[in-house]
Protein backbone atom coordinates (compact mmCIF):
# COMPACT_ATOMS: atom_id res chain seq x y z
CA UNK A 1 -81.85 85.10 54.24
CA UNK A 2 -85.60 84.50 55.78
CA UNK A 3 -84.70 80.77 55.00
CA UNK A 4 -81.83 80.84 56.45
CA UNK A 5 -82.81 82.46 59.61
CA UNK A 6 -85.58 80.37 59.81
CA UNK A 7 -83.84 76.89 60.14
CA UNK A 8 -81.64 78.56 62.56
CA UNK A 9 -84.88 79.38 64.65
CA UNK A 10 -85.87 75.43 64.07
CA UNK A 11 -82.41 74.07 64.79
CA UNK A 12 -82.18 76.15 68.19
CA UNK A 13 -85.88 74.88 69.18
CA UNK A 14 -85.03 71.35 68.98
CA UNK A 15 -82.07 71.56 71.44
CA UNK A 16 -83.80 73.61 73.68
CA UNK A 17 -86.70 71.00 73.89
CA UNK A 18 -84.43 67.48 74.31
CA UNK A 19 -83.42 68.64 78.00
CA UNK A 20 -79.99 68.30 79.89
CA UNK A 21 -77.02 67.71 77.27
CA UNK A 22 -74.21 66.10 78.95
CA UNK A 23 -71.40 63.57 78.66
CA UNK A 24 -72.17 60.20 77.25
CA UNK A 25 -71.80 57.63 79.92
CA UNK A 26 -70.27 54.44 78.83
CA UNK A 27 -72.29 51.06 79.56
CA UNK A 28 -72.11 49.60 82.61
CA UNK A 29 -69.64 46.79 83.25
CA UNK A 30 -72.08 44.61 85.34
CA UNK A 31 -69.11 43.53 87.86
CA UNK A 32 -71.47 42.84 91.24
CA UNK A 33 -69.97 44.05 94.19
CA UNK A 34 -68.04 42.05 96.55
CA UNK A 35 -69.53 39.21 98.85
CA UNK A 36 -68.22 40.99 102.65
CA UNK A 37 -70.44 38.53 104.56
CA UNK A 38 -68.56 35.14 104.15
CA UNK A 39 -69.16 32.59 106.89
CA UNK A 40 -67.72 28.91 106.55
CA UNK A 41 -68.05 26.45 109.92
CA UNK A 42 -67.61 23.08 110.26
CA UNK A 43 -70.69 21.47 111.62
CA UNK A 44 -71.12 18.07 112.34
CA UNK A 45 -69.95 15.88 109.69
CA UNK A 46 -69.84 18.86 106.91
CA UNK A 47 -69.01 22.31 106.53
CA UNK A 48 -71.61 24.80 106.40
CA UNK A 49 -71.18 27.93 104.13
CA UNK A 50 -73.53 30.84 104.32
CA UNK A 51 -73.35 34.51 102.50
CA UNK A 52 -75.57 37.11 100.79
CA UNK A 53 -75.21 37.94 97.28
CA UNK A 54 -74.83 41.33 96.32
CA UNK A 55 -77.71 43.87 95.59
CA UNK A 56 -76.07 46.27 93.53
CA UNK A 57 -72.83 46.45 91.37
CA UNK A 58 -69.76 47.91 92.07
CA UNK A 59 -71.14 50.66 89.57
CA UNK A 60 -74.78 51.11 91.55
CA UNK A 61 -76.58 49.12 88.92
CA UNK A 62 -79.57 47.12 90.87
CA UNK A 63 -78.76 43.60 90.07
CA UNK A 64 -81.69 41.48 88.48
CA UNK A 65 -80.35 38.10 88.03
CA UNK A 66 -77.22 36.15 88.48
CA UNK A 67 -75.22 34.04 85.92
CA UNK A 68 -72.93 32.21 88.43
CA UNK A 69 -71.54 31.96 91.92
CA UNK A 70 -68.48 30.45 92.00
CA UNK A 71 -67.93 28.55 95.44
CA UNK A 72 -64.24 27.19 95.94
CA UNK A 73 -62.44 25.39 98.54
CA UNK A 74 -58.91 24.74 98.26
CA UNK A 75 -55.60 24.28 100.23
CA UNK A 76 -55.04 27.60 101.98
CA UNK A 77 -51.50 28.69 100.87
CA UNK A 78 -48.69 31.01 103.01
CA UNK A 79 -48.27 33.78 101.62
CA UNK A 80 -51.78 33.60 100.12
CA UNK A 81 -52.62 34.69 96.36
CA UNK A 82 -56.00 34.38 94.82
CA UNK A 83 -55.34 33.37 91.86
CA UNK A 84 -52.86 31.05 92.60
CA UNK A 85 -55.32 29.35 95.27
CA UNK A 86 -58.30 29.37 92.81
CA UNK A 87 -56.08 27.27 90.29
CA UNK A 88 -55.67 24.16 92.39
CA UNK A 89 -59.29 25.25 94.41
CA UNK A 90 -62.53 22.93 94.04
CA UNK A 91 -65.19 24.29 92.73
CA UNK A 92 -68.94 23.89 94.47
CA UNK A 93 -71.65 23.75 92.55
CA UNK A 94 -74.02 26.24 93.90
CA UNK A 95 -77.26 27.38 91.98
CA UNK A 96 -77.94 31.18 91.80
CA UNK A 97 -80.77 32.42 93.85
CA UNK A 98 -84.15 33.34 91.75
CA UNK A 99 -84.22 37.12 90.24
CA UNK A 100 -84.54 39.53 92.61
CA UNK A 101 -86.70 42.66 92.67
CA UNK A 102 -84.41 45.22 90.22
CA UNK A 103 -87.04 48.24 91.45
CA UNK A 104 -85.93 47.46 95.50
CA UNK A 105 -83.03 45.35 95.30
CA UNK A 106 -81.63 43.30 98.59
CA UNK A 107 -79.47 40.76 99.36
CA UNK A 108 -79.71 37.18 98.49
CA UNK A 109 -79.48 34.51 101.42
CA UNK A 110 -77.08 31.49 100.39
CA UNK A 111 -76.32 28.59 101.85
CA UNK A 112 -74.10 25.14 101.04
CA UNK A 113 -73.22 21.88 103.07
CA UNK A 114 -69.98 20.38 102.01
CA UNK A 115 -68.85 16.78 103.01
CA UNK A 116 -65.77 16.54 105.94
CA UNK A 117 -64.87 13.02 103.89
CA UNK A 118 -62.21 14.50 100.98
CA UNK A 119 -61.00 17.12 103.42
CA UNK A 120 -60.09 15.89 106.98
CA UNK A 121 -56.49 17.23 108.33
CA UNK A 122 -56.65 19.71 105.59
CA UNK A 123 -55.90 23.46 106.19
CA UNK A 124 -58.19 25.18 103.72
CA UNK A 125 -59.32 28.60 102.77
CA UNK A 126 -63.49 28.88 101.67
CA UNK A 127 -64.43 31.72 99.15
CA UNK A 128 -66.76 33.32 96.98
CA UNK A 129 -67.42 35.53 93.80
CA UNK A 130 -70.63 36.19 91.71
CA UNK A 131 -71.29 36.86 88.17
CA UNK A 132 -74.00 38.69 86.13
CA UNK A 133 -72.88 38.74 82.93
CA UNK A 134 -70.77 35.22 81.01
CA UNK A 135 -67.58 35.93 80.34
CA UNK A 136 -64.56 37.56 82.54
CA UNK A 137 -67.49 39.65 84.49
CA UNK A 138 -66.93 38.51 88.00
CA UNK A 139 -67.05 40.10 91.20
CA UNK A 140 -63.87 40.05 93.24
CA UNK A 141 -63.26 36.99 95.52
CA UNK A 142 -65.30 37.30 98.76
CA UNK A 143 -63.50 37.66 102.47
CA UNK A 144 -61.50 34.70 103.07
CA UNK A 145 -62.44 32.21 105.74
CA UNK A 146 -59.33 29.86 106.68
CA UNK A 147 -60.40 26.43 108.31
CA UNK A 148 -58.40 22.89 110.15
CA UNK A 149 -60.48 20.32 109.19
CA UNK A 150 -60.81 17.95 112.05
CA UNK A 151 -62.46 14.99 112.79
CA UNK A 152 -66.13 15.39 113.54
CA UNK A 153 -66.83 16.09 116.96
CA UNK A 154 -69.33 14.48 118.92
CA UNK A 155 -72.58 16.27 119.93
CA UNK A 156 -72.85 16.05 123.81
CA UNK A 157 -75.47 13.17 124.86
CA UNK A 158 -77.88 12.75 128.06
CA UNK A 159 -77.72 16.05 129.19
CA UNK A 160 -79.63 17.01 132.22
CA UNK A 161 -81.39 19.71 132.88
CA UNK A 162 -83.22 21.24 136.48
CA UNK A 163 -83.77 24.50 138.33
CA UNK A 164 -82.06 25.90 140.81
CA UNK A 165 -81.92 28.98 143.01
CA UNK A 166 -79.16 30.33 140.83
CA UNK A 167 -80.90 29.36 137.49
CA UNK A 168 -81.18 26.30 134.72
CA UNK A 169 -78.32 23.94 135.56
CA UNK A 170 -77.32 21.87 132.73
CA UNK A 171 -74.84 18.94 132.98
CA UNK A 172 -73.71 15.91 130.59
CA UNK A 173 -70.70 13.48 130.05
CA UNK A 174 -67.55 15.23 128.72
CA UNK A 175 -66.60 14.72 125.04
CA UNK A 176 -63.12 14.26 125.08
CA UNK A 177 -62.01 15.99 122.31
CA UNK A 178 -63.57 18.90 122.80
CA UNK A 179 -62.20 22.55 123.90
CA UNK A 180 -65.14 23.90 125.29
CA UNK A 181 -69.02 23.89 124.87
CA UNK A 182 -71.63 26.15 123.68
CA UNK A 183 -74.95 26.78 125.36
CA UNK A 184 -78.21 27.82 123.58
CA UNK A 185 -81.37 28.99 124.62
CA UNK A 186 -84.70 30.15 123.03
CA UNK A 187 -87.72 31.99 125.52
CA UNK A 188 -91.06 32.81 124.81
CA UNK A 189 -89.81 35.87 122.95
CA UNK A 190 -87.02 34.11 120.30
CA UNK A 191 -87.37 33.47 117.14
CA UNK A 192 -84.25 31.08 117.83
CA UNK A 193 -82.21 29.73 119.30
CA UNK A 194 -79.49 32.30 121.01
CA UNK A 195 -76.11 31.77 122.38
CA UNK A 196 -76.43 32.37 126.66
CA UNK A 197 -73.01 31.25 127.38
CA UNK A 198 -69.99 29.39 126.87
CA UNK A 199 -68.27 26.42 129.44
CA UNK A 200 -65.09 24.75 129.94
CA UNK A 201 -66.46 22.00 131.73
CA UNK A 202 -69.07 19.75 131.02
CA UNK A 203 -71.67 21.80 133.21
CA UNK A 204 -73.63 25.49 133.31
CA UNK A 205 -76.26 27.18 135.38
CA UNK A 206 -77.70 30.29 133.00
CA UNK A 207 -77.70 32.66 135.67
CA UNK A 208 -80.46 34.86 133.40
CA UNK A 209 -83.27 32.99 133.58
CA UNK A 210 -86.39 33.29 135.39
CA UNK A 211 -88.83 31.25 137.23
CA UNK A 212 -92.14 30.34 135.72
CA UNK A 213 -90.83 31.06 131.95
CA UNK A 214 -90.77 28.36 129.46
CA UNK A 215 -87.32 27.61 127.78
CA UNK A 216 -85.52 25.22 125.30
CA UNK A 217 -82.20 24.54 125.44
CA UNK A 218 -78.91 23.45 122.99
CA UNK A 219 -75.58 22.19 124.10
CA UNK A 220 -72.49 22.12 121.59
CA UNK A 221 -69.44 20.92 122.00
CA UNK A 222 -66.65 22.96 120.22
CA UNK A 223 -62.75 22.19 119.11
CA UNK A 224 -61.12 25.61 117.62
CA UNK A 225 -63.33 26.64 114.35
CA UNK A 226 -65.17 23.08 114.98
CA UNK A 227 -68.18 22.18 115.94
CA UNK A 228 -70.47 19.48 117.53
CA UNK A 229 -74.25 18.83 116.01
CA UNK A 230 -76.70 20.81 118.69
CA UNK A 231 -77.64 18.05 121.37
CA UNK A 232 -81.20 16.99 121.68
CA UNK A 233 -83.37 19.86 123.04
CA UNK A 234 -84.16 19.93 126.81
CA UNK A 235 -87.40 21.67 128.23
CA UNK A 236 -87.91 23.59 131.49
CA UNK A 237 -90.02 26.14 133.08
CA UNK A 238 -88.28 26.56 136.50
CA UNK A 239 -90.55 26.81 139.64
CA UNK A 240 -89.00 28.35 142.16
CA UNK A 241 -89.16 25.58 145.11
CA UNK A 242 -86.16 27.36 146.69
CA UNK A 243 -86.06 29.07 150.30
CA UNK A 244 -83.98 32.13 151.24
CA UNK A 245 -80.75 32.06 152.92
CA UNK A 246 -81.31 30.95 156.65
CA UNK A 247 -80.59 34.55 158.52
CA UNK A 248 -77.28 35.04 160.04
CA UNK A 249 -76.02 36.85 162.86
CA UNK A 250 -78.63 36.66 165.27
CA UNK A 251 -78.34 38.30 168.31
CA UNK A 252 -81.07 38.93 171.74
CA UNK A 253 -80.15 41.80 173.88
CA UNK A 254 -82.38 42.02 177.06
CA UNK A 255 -83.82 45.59 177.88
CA UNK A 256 -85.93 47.12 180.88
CA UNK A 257 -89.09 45.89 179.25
CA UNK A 258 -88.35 43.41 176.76
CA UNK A 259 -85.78 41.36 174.79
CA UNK A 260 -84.63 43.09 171.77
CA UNK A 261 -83.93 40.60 168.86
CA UNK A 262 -81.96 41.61 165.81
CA UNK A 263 -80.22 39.75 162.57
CA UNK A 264 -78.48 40.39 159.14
CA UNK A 265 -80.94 40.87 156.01
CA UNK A 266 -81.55 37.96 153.92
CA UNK A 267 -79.62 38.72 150.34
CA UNK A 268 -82.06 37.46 148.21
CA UNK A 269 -84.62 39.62 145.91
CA UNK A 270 -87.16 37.78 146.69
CA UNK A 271 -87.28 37.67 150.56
CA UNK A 272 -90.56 38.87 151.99
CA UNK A 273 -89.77 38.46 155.56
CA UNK A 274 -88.67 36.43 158.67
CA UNK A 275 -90.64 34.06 160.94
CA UNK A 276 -89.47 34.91 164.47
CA UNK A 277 -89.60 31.63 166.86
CA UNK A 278 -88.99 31.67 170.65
CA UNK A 279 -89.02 29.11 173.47
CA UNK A 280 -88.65 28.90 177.13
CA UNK A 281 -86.52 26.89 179.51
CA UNK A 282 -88.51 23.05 178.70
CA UNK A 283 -90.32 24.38 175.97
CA UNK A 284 -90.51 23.79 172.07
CA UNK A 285 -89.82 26.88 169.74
CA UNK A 286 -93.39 28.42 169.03
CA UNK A 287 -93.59 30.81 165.91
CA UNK A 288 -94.33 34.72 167.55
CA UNK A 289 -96.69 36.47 165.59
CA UNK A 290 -97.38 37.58 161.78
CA UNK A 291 -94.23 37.99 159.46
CA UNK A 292 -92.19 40.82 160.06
CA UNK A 293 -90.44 42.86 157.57
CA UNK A 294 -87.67 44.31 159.14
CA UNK A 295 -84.50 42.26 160.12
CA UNK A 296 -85.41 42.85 164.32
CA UNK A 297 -88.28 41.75 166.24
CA UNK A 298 -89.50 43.44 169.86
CA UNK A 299 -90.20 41.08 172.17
CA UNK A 300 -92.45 42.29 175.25
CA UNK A 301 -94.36 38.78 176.39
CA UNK A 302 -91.32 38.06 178.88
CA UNK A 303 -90.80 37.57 182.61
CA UNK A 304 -88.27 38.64 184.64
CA UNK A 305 -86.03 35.89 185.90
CA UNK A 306 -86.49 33.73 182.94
CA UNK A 307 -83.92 32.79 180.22
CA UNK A 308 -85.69 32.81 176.32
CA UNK A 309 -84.26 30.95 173.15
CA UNK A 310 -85.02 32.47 169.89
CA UNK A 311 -84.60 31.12 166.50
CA UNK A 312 -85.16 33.55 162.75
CA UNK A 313 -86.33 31.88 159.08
CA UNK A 314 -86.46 34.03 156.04
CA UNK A 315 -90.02 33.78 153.77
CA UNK A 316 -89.71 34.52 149.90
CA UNK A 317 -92.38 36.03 147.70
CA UNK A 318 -93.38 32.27 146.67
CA UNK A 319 -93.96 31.15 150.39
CA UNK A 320 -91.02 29.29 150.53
CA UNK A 321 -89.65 29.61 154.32
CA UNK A 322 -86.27 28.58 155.08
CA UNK A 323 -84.59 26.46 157.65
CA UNK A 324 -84.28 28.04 161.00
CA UNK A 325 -81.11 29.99 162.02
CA UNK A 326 -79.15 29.04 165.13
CA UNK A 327 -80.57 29.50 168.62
CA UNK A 328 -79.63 32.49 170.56
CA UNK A 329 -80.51 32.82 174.27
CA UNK A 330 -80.91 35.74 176.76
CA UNK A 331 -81.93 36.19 180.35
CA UNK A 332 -84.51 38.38 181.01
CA UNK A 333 -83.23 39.85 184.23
């Protein structure tokens, strides 16, 4: 009975010392997880596919190394069926990307050019799906991206490029079969280039920029889902060479002891002040005094009996004075 008891004693130390006892869980079936991040443009002369491969599987397994991507482009059917479509679908050889890091795994950058030549006129459908392990271990195909191949557009030519008041102004020849155009930009703070705006017309002023800040600029010319090679990159760093708005609305109202001037505010940001000028009967306009802030000016140097003529420019922060408004006159009774 001692011996008995004892192996009892034994049995019931072992368990207690192996830890958690749980369910067997079965093997992993190393299926990666979808591709979500599909992107497939045409570019020029070629189609340009980009995605990220999965980190993880659909499981949670950290993924260490692929077997395969499988890339295919083929006729995109109505109603569409994968597996129908991936019958008759090219395939594109694609290398997988170098293992990964299974302790912090991340997504994989990928990226393919495919020839226009075997695939003008063609309305196609561009997708992916990943392997891990040989065999019938693939992921499940990646969003679909539909394309109608046209004929490669051309990327806009001599554009020209200034500053403005309003901002850059770009212009160039229209390319004729082109829907619209692209514009981008890249400041002192981009890493790249950035889309600032789209046209309909063969011209843009980028309203955001700002004097005395270097830029680079790209113009592309785009068809539906086509698009144009970027133009040649043009330069600036805008000076700003441009006056306020001539004031409006001037007006002279004599008083008991002087001629009370008065006009609208200039609009622009950047105004500083106004330049008032007067003359006499005979006389050329002579600037009166320092700048002065405030849309009116006082005028006290006047006779009685005499008519005056007064004319108002607007100064911006740069020094740049404007043209000079219209004359107004007043007798000085």
């Amino acid at each position: 009975m001692r011996v008995a008891g004892f192996a009892v004693f034994i049995s019931l130390l072992c368990l207690g010392g192996c830890g958690y006892v749980g369910p067997v869980l079965p093997p992993s079936p190393e299926i990666p997880a979808q591709v979500k991040d599909l992107v497939a443009v045409e570019r020029g002369d070629k189609i340009e596919i980009s995605f990220r491969t999965p980190a993880r599987t659909t499981d949670n397994v950290a993924i260490k190394k692929f077997s395969e991507i499988d890339l295919r482009i083929g006729p995109a059917q109505t109603p569409f069926d994968f597996d129908a479509w991936a019958a008759s679908a090219k395939a594109i050889p694609i290398n997988p990307p170098p293992p990964g890091d299974p302790f912090d795994p991340k997504p994989l950058p990928m990226s393919e050019a495919i020839p226009l030549k075997d695939l003008l006129g063609k309305h196609i459908a561009v997708a992916v799906r990943t392997a891990i392990k040989r065999g019938n271990h693939y992921s499940a195909w990646s969003n679909r991206v539909v394309l109608d191949v046209v004929p490669p557009l051309n990327m806009p030519t001599d554009v020209k490029i200034a500053a403005s008041a309003d901002g850059v102004v770009l212009d160039w020849p229209a390319i004729d079969t082109s829907e619209g155009y692209r514009i981008l930009r890249q400041g002192p703070g981009d890493k790249s280039f950035v889309d600032v705006g789209k046209a309909d017309k063969p011209h843009f002023v980028d309203t955001s920029s700002q004097f005395d800040v270097a830029y680079s600029y790209e113009v592309i010319a785009v068809s539906g889902a086509a698009e144009s090679l970027p133009s040649k990159v043009l330069q600036i760093t805008p000076i700003d060479t441009f006056p306020p708005s001539v004031p409006s609305g001037v007006t002279a109202l004599a008083g008991p002891e002087s001629i009370e001037v008065s006009w609208q505010r200039s609009p622009e940001a950047d105004t500083a002040g106004y330049y008032v000028y007067r003359a006499v009967p005979g006389g050329n306009f002579e600037r009166q005094g320092d700048l002065v802030n405030l849309p009116a000016f006082s005028d006290r140097k006047v006779e009685h009996g005499k008519t005056y003529r007064y004319q108002i420019s607007s100064l911006d922060k740069k020094n740049n004075e404007s043209a000079k408004s219209a004359a107004t006159e007043v007798l000085f009774q």
